[in-house]
C-alpha atoms as a PDB file:
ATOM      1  CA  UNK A   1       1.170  58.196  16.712  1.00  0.00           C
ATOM      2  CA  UNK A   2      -1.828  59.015  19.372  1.00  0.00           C
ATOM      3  CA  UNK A   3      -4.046  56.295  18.157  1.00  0.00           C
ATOM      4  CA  UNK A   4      -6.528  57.343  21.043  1.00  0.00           C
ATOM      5  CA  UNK A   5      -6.813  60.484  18.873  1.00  0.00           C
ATOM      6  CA  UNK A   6      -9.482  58.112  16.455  1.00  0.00           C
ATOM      7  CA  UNK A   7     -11.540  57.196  19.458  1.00  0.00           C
ATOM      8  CA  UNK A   8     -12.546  60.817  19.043  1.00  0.00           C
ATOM      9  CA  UNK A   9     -14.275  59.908  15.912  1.00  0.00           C
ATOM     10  CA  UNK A  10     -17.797  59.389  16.109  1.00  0.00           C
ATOM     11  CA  UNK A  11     -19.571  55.349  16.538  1.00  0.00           C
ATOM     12  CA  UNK A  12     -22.596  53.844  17.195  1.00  0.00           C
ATOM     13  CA  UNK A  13     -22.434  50.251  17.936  1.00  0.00           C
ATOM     14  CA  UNK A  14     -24.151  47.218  15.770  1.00  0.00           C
ATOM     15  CA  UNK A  15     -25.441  43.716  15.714  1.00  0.00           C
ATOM     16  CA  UNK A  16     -24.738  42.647  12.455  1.00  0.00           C
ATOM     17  CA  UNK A  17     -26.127  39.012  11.581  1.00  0.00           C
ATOM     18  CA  UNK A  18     -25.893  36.501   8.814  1.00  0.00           C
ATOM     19  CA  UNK A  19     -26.898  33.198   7.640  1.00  0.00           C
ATOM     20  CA  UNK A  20     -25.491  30.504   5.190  1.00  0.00           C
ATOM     21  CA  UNK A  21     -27.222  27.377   5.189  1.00  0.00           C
ATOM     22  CA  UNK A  22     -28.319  26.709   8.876  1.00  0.00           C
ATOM     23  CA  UNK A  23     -25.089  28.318  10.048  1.00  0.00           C
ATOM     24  CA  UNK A  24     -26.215  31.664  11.803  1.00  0.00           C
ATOM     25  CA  UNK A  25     -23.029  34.258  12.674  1.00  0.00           C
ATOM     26  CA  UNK A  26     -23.622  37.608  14.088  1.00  0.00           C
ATOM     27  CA  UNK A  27     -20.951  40.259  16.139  1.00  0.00           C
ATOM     28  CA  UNK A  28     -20.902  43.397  17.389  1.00  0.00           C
ATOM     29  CA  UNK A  29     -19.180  46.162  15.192  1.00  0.00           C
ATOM     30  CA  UNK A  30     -18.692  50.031  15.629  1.00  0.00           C
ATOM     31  CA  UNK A  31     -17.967  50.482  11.895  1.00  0.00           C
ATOM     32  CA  UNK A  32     -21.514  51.172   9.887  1.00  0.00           C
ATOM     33  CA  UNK A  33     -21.184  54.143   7.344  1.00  0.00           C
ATOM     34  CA  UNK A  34     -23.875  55.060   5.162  1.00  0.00           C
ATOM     35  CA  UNK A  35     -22.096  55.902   1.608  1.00  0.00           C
ATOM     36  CA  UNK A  36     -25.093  57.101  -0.516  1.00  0.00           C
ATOM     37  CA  UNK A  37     -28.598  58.092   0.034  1.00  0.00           C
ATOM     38  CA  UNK A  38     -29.997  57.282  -3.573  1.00  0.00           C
ATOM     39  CA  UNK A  39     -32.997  55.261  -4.104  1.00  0.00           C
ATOM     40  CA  UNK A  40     -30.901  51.646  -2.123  1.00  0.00           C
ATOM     41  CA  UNK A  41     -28.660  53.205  -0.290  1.00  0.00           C
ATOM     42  CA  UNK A  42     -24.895  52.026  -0.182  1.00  0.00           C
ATOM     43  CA  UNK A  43     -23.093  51.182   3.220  1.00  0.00           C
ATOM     44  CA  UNK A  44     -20.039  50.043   4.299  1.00  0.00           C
ATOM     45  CA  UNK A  45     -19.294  47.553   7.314  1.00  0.00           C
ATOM     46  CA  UNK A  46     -15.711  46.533   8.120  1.00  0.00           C
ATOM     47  CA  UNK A  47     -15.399  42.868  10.276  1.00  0.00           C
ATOM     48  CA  UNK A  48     -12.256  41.419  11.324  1.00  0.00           C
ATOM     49  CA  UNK A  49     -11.277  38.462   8.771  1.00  0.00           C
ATOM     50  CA  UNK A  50     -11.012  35.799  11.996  1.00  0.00           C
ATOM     51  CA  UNK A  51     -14.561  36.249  12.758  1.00  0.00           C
ATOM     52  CA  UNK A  52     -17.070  33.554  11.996  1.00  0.00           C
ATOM     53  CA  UNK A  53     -19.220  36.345  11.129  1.00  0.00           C
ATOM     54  CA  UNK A  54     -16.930  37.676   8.251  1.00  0.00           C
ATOM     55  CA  UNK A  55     -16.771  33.595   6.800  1.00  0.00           C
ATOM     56  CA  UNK A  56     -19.909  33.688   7.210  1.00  0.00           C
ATOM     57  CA  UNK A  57     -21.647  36.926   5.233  1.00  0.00           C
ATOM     58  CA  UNK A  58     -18.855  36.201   2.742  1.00  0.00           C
ATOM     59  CA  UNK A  59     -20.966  32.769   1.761  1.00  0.00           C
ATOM     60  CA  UNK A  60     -24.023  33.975   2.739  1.00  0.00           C
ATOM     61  CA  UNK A  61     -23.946  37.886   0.412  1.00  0.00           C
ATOM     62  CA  UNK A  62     -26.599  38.868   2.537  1.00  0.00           C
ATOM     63  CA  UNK A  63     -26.653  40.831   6.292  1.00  0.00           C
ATOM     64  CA  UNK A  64     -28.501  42.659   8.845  1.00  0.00           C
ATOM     65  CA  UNK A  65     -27.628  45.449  10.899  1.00  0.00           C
ATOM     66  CA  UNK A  66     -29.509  45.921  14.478  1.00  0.00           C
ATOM     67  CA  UNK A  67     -28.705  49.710  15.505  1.00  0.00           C
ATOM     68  CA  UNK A  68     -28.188  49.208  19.397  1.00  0.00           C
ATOM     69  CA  UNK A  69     -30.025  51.500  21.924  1.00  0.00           C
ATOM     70  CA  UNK A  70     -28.445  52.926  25.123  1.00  0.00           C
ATOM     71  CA  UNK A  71     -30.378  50.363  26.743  1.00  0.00           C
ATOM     72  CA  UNK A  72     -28.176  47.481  25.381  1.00  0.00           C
ATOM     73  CA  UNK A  73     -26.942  45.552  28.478  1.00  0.00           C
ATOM     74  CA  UNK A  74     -23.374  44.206  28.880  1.00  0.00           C
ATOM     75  CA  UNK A  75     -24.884  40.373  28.623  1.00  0.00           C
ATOM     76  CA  UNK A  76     -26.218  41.556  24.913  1.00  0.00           C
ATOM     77  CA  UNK A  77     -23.004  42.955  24.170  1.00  0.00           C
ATOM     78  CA  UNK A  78     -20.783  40.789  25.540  1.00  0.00           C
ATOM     79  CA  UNK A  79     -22.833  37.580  23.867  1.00  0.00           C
ATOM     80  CA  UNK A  80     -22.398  39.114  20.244  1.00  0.00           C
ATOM     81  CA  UNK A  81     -19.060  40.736  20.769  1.00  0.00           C
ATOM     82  CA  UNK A  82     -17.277  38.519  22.966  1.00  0.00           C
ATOM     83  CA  UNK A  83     -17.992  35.135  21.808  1.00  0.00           C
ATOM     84  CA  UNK A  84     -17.921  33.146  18.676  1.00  0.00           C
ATOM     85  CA  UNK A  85     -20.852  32.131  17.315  1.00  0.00           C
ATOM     86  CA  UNK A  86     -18.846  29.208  16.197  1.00  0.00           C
ATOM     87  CA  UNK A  87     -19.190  27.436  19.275  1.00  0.00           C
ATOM     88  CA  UNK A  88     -22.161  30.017  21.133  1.00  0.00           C
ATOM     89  CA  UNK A  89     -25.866  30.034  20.284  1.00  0.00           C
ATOM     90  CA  UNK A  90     -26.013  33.776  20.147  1.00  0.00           C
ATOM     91  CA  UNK A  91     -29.328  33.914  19.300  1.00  0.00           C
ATOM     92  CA  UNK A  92     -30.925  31.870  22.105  1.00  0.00           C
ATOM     93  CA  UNK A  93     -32.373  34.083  25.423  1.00  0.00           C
ATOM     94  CA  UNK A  94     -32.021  37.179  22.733  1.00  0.00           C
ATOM     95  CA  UNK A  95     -35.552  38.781  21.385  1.00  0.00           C
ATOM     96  CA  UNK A  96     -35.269  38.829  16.998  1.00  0.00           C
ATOM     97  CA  UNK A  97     -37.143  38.455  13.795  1.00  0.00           C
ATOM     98  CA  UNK A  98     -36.691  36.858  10.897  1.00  0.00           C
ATOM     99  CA  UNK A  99     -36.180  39.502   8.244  1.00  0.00           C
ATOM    100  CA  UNK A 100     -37.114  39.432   4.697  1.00  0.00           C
ATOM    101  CA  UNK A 101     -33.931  37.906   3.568  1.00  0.00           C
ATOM    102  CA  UNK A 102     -34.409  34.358   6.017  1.00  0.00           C
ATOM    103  CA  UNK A 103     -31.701  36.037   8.341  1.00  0.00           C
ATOM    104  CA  UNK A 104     -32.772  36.746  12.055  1.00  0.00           C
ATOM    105  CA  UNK A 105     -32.311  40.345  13.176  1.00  0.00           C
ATOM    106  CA  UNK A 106     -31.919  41.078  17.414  1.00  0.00           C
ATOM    107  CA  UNK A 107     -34.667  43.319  18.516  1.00  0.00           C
ATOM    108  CA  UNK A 108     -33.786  43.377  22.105  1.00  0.00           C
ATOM    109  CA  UNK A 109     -32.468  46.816  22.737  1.00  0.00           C
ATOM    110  CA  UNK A 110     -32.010  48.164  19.103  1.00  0.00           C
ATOM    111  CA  UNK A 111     -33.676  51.147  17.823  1.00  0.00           C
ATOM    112  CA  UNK A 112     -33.842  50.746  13.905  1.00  0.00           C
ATOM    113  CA  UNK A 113     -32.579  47.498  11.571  1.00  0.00           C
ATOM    114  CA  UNK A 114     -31.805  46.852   7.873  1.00  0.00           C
ATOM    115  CA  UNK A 115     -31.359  44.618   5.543  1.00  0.00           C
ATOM    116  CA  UNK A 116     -28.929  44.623   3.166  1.00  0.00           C
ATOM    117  CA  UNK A 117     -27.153  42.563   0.178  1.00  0.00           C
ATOM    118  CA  UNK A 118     -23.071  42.529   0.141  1.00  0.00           C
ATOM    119  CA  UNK A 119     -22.233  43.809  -3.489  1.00  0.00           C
ATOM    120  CA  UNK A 120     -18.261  44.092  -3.298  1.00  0.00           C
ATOM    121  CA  UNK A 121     -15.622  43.828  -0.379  1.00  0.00           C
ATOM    122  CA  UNK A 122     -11.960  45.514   0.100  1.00  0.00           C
ATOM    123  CA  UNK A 123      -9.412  43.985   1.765  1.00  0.00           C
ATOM    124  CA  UNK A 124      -7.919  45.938   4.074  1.00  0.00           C
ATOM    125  CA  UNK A 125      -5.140  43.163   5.666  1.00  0.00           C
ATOM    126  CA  UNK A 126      -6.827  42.570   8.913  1.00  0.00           C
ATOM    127  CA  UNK A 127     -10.584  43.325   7.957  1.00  0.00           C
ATOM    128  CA  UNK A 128     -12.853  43.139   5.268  1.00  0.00           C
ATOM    129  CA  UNK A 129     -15.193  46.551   4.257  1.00  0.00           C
ATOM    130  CA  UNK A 130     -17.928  45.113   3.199  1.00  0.00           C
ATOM    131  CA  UNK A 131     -20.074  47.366   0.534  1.00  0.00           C
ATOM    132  CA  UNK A 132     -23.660  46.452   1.025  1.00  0.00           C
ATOM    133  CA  UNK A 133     -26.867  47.397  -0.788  1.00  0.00           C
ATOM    134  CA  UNK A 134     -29.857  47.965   1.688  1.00  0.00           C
ATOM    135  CA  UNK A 135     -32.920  45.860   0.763  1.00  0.00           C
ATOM    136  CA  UNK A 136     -35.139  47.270   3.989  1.00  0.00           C
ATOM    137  CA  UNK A 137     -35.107  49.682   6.621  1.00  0.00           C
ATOM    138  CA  UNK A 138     -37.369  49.788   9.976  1.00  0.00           C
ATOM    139  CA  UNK A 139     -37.271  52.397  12.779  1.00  0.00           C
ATOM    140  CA  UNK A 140     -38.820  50.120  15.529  1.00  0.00           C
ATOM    141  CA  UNK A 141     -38.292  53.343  18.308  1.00  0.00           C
ATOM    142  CA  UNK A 142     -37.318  56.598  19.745  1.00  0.00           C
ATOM    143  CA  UNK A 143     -34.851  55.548  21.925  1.00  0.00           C
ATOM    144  CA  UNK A 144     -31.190  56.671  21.957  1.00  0.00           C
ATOM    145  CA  UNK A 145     -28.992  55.064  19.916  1.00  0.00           C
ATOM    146  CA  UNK A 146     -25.601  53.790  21.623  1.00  0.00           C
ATOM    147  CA  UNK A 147     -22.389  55.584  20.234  1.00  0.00           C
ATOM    148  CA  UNK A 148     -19.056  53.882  20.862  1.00  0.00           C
ATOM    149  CA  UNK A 149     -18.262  57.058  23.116  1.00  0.00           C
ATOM    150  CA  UNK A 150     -21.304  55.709  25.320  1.00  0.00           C
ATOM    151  CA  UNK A 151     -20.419  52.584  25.536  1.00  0.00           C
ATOM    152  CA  UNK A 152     -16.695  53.254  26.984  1.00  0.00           C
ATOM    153  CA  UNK A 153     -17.318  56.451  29.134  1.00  0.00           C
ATOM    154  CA  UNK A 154     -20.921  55.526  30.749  1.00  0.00           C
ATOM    155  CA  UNK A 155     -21.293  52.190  30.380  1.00  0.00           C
ATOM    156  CA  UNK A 156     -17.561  51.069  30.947  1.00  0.00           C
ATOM    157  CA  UNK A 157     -17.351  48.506  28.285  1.00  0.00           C
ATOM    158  CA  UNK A 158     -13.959  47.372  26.962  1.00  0.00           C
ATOM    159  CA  UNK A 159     -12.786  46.289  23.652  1.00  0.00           C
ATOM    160  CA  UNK A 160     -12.504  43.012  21.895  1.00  0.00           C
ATOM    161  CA  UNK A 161      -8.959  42.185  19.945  1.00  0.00           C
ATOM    162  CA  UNK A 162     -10.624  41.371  17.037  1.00  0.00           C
ATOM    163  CA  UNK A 163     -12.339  44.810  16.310  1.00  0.00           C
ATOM    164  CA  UNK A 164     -11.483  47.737  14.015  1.00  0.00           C
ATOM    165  CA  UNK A 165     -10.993  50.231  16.512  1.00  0.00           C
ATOM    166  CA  UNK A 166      -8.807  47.876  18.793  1.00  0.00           C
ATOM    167  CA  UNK A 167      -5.959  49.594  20.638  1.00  0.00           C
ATOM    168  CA  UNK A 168      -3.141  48.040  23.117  1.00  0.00           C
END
């Protein structure tokens, strides 16, 4: 199998955070679908089961989703993608809010956010698809969003093990 055939899918790329306690996660993850457009929409995130982050929102029920911009940098990508915010302050040096549901949300290079509630999860061996409820939705600019194509043919970013679209 061609598995570079599914990098012709379309991306964008995302900051998700969450928050249980005073434990903050957050990574970066190319796999945001919008399921439904009724009244609170429905979404779907998938994040690798070794991630803090995926520990994390499964305590917590609750996550936001920072849509990044073409303007994202490799330092803001490689902060919330690369490292673990087990042992990294991923928040510190990075411009957020605190959203409506107590969980900060990046800001710095992101073109829309929301908030949402996890209401169910799939396992899927590897990763868990998260099904999520949105609470709140903000457009904060115009700017382009950053698609996973982007990010590998113009920017020249690379990969992390741990993520869904992963390929030796």
């Amino acid at each position: 199998m061609d598995k570079s055939a599914f990098f012709k899918l379309t991306y964008g790329l995302y900051i998700i955070t969450t928050q249980y306690n005073e434990h903050f996660a957050g990574c970066v993850v190319n796999t945001v679908v919008q399921a439904t457009a009724e009244e609170k929409p429905k979404l779907l995130v998938t994040v690798n089961k070794e991630n803090d982050t995926n520990k994390t929102m499964k305590k917590s029920k609750k996550v936001n989703i920072s849509v990044l911009s073409q303007d994202a940098d490799m330092i803001l990508i490689g902060k919330f993608g690369f490292r673990s915010s087990k042992d990294f302050n991923k928040l510190e040096g990075t411009e957020n809010i605190l959203g409506n549901n107590g969980i900060p949300i990046v800001t710095q290079a992101v073109s829309s956010y929301i908030e949402a509630e996890i209401i169910g999860e799939v396992d899927c061996k590897t990763h868990t698809v998260f099904i999520l409820e949105a609470k709140e939705a903000k457009i904060l600019n115009d700017k382009q969003v950053l698609t996973y194509d982007y990010y590998h043919n113009v920017i020249k970013g690379k990969t992390p093990p741990k993520a869904s679209s992963f390929s030796n």
